[in-house]
C-alpha atoms as a PDB file:
ATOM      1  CA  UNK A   1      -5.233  42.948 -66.734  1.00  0.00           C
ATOM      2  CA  UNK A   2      -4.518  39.594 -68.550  1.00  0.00           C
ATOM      3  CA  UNK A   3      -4.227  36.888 -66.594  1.00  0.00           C
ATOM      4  CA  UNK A   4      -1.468  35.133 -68.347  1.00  0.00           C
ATOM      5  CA  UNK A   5       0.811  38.487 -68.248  1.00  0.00           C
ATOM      6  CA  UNK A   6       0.045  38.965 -64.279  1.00  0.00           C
ATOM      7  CA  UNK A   7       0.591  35.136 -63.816  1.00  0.00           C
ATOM      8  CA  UNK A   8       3.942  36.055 -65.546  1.00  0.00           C
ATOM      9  CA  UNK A   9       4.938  38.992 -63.844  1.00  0.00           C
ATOM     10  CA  UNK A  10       4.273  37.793 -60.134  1.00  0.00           C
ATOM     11  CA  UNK A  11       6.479  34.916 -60.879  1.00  0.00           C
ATOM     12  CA  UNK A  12       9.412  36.768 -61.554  1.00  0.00           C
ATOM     13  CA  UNK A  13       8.486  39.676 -58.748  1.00  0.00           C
ATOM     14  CA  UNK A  14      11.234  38.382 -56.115  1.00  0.00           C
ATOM     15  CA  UNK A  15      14.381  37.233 -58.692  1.00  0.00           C
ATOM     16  CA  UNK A  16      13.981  41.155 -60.368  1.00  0.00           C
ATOM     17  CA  UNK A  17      14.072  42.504 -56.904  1.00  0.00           C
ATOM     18  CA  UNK A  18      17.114  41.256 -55.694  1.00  0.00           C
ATOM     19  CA  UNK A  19      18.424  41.868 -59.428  1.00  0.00           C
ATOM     20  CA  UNK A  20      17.490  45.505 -59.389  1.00  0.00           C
ATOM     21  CA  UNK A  21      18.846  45.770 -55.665  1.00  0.00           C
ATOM     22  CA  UNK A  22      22.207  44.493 -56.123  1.00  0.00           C
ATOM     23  CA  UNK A  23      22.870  45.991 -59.764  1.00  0.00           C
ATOM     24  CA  UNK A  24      22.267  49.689 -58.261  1.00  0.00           C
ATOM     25  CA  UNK A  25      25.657  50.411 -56.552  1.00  0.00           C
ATOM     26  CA  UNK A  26      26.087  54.039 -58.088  1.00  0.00           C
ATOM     27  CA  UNK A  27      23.590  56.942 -58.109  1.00  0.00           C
ATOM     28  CA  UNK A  28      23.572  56.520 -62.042  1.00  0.00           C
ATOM     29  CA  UNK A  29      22.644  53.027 -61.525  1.00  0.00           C
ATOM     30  CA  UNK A  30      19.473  53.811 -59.257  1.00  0.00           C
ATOM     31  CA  UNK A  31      18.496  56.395 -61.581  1.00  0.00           C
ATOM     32  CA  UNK A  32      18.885  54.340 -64.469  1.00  0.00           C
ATOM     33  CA  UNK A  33      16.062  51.722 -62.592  1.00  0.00           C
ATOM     34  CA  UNK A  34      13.944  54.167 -61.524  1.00  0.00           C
ATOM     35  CA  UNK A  35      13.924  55.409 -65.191  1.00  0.00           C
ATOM     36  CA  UNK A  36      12.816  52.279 -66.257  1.00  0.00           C
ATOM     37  CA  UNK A  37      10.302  51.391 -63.688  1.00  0.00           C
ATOM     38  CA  UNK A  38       8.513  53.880 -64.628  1.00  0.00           C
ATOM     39  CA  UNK A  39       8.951  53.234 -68.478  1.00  0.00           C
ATOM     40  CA  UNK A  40       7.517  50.449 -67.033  1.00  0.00           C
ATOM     41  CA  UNK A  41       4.546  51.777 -65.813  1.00  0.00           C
ATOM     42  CA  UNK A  42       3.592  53.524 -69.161  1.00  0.00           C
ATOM     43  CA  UNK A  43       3.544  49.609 -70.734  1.00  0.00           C
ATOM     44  CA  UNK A  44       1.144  47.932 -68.005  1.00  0.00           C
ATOM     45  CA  UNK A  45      -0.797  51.065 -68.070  1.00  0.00           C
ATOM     46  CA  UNK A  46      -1.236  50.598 -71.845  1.00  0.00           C
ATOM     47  CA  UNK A  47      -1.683  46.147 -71.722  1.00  0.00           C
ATOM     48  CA  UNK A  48      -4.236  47.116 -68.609  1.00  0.00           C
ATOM     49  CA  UNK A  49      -5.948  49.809 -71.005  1.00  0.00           C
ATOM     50  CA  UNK A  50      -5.693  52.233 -67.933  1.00  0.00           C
ATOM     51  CA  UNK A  51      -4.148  55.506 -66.982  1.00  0.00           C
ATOM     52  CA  UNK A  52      -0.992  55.812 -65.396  1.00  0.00           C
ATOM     53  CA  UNK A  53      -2.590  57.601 -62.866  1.00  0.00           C
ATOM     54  CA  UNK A  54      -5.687  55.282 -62.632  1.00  0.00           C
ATOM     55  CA  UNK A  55      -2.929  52.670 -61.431  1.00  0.00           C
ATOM     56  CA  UNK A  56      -1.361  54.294 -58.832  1.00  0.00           C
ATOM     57  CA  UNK A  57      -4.389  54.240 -57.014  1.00  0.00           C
ATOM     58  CA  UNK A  58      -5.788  51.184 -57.937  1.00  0.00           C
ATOM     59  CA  UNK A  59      -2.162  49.665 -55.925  1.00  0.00           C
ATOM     60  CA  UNK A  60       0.401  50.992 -53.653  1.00  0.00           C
ATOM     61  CA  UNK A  61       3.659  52.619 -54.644  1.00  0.00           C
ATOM     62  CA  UNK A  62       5.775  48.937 -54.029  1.00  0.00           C
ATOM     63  CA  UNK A  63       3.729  46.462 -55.638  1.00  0.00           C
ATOM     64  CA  UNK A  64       3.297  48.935 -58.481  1.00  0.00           C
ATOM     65  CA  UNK A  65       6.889  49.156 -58.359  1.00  0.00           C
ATOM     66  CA  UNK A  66       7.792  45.513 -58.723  1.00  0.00           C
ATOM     67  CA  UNK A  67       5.116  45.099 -60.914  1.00  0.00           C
ATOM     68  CA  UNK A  68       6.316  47.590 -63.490  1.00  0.00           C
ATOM     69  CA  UNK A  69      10.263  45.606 -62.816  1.00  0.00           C
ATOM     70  CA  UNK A  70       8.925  42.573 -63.327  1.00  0.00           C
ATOM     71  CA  UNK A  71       7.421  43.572 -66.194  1.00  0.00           C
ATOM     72  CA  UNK A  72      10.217  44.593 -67.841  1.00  0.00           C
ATOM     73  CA  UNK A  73      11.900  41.455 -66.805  1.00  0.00           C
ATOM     74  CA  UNK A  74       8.985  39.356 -67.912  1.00  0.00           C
ATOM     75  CA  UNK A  75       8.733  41.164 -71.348  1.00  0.00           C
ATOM     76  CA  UNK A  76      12.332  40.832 -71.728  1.00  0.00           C
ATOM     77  CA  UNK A  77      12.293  37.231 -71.382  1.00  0.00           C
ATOM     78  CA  UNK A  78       9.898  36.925 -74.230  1.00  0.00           C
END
């Protein structure tokens, strides 16, 4: 993966976290994050030139999972 992005995305892990966290107070709200962590997953998996699948092995399930949200967060800072 590009240096620059994960230099990006591990910068903004924490902040996203405790966004995500407090911002799911209904069940539509959790399943609106989980939606997009893994829309998430689809983009690194495409910037890393890997498989969705090929990533969920390469890390575990959490740092995948704040990976993917800070993604998103880091993208949508751009």
């Amino acid at each position: 993966m590009n240096d620059e992005l994960l230099h990006i995305v591990k910068k903004h892990s924490r902040a996203v976290k405790v966004r995500v966290d407090t911002q799911q107070k209904t069940i539509p709200d959790a399943k609106r994050n989980i939606d997009l962590t893994f829309h998430a997953i689809d983009i690194v998996a495409r910037i890393a030139k890997f498989s969705v699948i090929k990533i969920l092995f390469i890390e575990s399930r959490l740092w995948l999972t704040e990976l993917a949200i800070s993604t998103l967060f880091a993208i949508e800072r751009l």
